[in-house]
PDB file of N, CA and C in Angstrom:
ATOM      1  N   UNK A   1      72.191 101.340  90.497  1.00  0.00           N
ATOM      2  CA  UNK A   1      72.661 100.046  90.911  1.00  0.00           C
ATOM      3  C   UNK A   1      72.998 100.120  92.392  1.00  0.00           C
ATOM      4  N   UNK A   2      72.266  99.443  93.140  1.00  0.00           N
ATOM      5  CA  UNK A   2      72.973  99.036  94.962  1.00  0.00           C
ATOM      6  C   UNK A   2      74.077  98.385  94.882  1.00  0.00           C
ATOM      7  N   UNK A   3      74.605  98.885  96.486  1.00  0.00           N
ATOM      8  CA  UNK A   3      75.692  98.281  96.450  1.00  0.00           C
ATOM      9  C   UNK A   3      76.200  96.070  96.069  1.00  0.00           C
ATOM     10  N   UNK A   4      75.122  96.133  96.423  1.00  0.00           N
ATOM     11  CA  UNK A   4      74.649  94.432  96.228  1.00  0.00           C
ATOM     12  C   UNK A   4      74.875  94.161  95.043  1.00  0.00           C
ATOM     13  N   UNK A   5      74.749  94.718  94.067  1.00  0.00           N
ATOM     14  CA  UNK A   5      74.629  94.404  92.401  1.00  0.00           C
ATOM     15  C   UNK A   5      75.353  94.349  91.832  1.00  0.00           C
ATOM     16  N   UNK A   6      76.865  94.520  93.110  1.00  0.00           N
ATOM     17  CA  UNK A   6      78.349  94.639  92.452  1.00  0.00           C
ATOM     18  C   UNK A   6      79.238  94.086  92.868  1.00  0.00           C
ATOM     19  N   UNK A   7      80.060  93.418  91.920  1.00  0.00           N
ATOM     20  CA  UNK A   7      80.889  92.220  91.837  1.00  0.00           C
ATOM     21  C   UNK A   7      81.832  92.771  93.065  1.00  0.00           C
ATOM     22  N   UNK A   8      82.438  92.092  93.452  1.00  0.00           N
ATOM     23  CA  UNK A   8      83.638  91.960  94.276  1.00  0.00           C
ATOM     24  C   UNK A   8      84.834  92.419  93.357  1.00  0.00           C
ATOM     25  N   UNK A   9      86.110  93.442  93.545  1.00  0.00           N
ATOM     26  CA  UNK A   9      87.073  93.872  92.802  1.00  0.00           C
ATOM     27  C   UNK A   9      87.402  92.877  91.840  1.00  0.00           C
ATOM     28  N   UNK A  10      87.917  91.332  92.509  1.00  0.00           N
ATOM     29  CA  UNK A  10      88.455  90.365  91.978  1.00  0.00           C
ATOM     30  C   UNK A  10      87.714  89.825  90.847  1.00  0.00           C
ATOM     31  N   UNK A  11      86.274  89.974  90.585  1.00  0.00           N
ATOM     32  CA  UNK A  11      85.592  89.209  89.692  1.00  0.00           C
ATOM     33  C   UNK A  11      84.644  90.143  88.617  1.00  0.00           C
ATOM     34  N   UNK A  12      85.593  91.357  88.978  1.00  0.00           N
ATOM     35  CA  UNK A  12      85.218  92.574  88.025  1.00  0.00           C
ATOM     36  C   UNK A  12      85.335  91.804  86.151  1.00  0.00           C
ATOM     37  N   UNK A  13      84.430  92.210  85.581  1.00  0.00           N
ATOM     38  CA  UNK A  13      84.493  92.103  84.217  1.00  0.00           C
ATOM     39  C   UNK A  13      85.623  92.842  82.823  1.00  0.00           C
ATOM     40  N   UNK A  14      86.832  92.104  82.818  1.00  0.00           N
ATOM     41  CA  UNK A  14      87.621  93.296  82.168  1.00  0.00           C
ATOM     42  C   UNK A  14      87.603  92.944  80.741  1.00  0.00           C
ATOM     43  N   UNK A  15      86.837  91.961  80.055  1.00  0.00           N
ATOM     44  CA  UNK A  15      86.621  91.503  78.959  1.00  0.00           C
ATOM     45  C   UNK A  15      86.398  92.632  77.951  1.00  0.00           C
ATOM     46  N   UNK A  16      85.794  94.105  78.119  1.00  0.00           N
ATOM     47  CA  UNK A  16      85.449  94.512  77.294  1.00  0.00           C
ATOM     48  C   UNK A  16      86.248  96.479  78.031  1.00  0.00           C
ATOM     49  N   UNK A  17      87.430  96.056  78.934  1.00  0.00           N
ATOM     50  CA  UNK A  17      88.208  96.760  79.450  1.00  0.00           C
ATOM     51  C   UNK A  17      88.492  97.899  78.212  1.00  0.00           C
ATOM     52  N   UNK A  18      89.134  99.160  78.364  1.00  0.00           N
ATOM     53  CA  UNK A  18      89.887  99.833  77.492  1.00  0.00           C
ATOM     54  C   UNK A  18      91.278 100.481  78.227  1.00  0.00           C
ATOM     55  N   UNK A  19      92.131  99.070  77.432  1.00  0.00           N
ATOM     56  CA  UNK A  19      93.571  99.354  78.260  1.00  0.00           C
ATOM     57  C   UNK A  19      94.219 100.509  77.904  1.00  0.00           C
ATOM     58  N   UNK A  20      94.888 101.366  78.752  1.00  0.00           N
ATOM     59  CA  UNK A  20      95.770 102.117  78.019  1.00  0.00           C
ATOM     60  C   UNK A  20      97.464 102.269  78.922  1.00  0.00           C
ATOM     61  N   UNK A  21      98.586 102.496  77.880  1.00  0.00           N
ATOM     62  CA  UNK A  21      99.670 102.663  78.480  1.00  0.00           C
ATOM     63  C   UNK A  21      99.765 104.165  79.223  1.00  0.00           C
ATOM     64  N   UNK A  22     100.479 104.575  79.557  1.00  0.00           N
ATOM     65  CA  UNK A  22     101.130 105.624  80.915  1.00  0.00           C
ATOM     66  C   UNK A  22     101.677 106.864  79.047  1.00  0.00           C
ATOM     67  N   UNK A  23     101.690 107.850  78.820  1.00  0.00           N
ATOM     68  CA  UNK A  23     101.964 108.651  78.122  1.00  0.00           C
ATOM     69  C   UNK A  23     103.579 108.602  78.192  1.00  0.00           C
ATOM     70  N   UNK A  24     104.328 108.653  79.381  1.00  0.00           N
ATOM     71  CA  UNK A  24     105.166 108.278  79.593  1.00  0.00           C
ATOM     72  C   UNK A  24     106.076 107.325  79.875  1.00  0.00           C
ATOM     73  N   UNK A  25     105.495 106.406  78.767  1.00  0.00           N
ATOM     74  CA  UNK A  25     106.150 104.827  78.832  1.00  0.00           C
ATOM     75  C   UNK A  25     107.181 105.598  77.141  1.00  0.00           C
ATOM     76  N   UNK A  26     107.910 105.057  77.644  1.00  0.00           N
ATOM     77  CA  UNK A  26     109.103 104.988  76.924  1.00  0.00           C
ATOM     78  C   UNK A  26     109.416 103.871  75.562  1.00  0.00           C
ATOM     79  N   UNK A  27     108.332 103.435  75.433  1.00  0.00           N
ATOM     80  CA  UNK A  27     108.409 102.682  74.250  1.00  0.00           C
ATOM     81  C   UNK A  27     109.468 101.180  74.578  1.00  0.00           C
ATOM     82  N   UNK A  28     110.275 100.780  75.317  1.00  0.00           N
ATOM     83  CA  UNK A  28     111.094  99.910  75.315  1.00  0.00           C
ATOM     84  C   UNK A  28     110.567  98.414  75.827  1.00  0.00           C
ATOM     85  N   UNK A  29     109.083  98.152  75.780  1.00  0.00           N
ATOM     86  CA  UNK A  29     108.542  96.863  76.113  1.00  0.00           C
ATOM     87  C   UNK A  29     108.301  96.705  77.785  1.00  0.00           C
ATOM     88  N   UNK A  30     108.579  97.629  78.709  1.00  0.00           N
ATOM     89  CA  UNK A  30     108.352  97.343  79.804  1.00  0.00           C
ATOM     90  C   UNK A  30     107.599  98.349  80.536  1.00  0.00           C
ATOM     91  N   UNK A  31     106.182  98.005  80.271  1.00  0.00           N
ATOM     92  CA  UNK A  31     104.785  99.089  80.153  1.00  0.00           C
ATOM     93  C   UNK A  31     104.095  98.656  80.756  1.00  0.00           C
ATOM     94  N   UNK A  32     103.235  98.982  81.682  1.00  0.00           N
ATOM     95  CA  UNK A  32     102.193  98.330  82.692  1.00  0.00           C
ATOM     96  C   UNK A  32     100.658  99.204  81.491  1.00  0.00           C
ATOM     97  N   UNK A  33     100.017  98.190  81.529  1.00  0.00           N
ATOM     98  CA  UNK A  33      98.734  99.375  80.626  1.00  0.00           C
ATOM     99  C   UNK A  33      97.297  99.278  82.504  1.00  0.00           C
ATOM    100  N   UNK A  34      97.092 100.262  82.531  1.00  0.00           N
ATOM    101  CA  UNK A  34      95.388 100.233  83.166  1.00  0.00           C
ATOM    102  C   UNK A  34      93.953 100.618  82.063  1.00  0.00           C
ATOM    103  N   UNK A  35      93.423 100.148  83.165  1.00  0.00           N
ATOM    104  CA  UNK A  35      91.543 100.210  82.642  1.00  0.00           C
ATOM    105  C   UNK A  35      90.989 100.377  84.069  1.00  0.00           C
ATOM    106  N   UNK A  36      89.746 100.982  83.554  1.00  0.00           N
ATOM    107  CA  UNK A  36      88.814 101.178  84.887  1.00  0.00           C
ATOM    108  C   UNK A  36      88.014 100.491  84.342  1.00  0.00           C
ATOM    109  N   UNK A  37      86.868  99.589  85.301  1.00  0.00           N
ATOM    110  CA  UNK A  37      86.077  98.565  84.931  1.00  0.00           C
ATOM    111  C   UNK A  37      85.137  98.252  86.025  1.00  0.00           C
ATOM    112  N   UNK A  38      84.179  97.903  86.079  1.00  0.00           N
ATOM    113  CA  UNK A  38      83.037  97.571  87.483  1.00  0.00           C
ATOM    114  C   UNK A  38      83.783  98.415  88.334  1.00  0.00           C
ATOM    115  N   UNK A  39      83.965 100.107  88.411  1.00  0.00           N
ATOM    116  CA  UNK A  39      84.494 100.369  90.040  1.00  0.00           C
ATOM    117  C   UNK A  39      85.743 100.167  90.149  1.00  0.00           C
ATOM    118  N   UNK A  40      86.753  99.133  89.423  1.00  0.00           N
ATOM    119  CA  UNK A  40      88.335  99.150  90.090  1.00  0.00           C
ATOM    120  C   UNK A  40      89.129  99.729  88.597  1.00  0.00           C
ATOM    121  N   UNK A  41      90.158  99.872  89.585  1.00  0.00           N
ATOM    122  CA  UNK A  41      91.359 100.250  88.661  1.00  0.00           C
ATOM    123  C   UNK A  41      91.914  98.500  88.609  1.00  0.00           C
ATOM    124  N   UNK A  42      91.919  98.450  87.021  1.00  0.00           N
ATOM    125  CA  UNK A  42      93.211  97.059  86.634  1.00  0.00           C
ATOM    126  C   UNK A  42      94.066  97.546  86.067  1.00  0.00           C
ATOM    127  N   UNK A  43      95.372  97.142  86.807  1.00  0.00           N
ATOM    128  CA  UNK A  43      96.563  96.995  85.951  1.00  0.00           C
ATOM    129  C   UNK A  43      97.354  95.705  85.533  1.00  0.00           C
ATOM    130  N   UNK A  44      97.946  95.647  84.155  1.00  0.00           N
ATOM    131  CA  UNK A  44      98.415  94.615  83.661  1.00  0.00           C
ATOM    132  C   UNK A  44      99.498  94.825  82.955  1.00  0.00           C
ATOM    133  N   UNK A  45     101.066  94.145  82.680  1.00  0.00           N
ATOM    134  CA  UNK A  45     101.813  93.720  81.904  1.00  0.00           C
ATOM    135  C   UNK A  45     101.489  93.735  80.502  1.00  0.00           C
ATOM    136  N   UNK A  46     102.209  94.764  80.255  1.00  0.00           N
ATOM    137  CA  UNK A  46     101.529  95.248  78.179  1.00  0.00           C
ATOM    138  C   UNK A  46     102.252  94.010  77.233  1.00  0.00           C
ATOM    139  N   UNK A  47     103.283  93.447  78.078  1.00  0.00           N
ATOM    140  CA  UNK A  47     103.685  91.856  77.132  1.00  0.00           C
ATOM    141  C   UNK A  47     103.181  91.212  77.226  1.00  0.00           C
ATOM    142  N   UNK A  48     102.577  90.970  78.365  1.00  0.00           N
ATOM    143  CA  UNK A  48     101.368  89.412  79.012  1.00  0.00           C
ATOM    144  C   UNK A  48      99.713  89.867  79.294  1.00  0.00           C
ATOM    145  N   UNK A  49      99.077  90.633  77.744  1.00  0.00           N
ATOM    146  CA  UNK A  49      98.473  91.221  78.351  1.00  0.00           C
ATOM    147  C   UNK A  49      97.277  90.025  79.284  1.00  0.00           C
ATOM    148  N   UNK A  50      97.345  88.484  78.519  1.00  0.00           N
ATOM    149  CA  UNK A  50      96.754  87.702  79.243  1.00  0.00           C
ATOM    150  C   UNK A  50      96.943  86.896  80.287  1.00  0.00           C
ATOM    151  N   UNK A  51      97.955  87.705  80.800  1.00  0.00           N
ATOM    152  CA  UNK A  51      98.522  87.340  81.867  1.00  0.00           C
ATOM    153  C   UNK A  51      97.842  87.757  83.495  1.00  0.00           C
ATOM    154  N   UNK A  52      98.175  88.034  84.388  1.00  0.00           N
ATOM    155  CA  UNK A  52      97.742  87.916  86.065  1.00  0.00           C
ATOM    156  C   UNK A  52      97.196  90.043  85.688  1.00  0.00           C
ATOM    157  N   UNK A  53      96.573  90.126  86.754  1.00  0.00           N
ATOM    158  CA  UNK A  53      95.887  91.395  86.556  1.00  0.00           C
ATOM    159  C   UNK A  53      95.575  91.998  87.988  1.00  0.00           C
ATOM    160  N   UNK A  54      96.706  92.910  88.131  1.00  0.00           N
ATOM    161  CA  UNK A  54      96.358  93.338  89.345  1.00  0.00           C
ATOM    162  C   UNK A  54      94.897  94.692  89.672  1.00  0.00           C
ATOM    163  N   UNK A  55      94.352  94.549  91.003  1.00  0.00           N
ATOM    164  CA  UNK A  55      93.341  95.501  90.952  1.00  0.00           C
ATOM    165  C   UNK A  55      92.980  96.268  92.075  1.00  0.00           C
ATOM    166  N   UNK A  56      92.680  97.073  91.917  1.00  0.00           N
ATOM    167  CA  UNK A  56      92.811  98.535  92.766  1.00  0.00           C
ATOM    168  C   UNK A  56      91.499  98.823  93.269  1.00  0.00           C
ATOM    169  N   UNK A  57      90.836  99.706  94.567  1.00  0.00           N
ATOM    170  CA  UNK A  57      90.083 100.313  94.518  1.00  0.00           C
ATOM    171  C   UNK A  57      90.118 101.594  94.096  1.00  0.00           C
ATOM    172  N   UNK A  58      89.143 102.366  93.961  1.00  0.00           N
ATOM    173  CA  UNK A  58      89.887 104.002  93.768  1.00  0.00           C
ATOM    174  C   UNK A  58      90.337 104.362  94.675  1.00  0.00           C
ATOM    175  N   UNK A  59      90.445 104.171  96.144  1.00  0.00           N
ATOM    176  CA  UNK A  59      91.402 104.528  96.942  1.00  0.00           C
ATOM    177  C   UNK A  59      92.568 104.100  96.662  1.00  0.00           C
ATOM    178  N   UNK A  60      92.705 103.079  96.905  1.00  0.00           N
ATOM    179  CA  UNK A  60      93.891 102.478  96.848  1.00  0.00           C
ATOM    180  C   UNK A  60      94.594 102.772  95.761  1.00  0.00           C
ATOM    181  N   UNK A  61      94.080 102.805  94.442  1.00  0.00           N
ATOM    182  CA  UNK A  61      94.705 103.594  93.177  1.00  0.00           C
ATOM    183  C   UNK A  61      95.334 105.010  93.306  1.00  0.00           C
ATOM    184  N   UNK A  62      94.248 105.688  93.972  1.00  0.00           N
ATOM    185  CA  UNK A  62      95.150 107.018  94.756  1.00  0.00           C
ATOM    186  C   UNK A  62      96.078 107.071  95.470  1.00  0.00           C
ATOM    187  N   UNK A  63      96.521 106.625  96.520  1.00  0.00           N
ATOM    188  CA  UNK A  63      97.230 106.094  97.107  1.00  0.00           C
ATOM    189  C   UNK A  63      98.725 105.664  96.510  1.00  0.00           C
ATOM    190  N   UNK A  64      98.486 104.562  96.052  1.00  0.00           N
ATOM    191  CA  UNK A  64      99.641 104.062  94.804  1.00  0.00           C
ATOM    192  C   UNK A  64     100.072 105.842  94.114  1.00  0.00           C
ATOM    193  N   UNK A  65      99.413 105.876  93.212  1.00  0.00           N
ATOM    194  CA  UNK A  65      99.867 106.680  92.400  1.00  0.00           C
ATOM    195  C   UNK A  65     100.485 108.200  93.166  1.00  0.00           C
ATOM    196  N   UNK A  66      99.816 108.448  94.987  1.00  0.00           N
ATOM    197  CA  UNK A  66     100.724 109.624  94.765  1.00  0.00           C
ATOM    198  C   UNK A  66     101.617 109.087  95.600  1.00  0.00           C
ATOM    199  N   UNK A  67     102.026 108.054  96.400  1.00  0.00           N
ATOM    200  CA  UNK A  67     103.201 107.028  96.397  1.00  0.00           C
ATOM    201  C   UNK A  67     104.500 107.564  95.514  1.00  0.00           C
ATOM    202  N   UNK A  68     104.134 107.080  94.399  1.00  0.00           N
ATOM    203  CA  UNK A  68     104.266 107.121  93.383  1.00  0.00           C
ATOM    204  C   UNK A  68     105.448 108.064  92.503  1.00  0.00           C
ATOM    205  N   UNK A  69     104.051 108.983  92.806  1.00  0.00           N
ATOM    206  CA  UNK A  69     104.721 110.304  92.412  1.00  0.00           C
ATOM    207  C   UNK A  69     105.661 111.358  93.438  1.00  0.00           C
ATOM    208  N   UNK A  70     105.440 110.284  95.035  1.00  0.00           N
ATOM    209  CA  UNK A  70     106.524 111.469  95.624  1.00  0.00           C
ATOM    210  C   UNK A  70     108.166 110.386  95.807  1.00  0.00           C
ATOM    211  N   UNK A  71     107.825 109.222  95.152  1.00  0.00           N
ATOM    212  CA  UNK A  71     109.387 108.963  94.837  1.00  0.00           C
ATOM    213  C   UNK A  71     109.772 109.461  93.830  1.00  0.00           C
ATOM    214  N   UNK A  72     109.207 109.636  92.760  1.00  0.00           N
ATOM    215  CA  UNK A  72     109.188 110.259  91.465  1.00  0.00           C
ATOM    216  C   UNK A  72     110.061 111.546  91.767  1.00  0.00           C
ATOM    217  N   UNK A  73     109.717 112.474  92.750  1.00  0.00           N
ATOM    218  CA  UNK A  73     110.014 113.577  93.105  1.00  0.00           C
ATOM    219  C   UNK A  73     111.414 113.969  93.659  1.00  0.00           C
ATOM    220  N   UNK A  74     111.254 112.742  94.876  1.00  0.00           N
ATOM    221  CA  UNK A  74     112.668 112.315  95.618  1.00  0.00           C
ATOM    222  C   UNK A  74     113.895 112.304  94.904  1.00  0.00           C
ATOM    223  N   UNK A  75     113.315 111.389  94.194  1.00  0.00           N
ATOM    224  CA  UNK A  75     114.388 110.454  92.935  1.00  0.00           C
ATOM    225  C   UNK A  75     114.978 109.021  93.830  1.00  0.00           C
ATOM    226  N   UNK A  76     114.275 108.256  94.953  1.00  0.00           N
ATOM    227  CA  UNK A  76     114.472 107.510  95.563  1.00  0.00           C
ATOM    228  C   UNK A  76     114.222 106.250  94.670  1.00  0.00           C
TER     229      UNK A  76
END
């Protein structure tokens, strides 16, 4: 597939997505789930899952996540 043949992040296809929660969600209802889909990372609200859907490149998903993980570290 060229680069041409591919949707823009925003109009990625997540209809047939496979969401999953964080291993370390805590069970208490306040869970972000992701999917990878056309090329992006989506993340979404595990209460609303039809709700707004944010989306990532794989950079930018990298990014975030070791973000992420060096407040994680901090404890900031």
């Amino acid at each position: 597939m060229s680069t041409n043949d591919r949707r823009p992040a925003h109009e990625a296809d997540l209809s047939g997505a496979c969401w999953r929660k964080s291993s370390h969600s805590s069970g208490n209802g306040a869970c972000v789930e992701v999917a990878e889909a056309g090329g992006i990372i989506a993340v979404r609200d595990s209460k609303g899952p039809s709700g707004p859907v944010l989306r990532f490149s794989p950079v930018q998903w990298a990014y975030f996540v070791s973000g992420a993980a060096e407040e994680a570290d901090t404890g900031s």
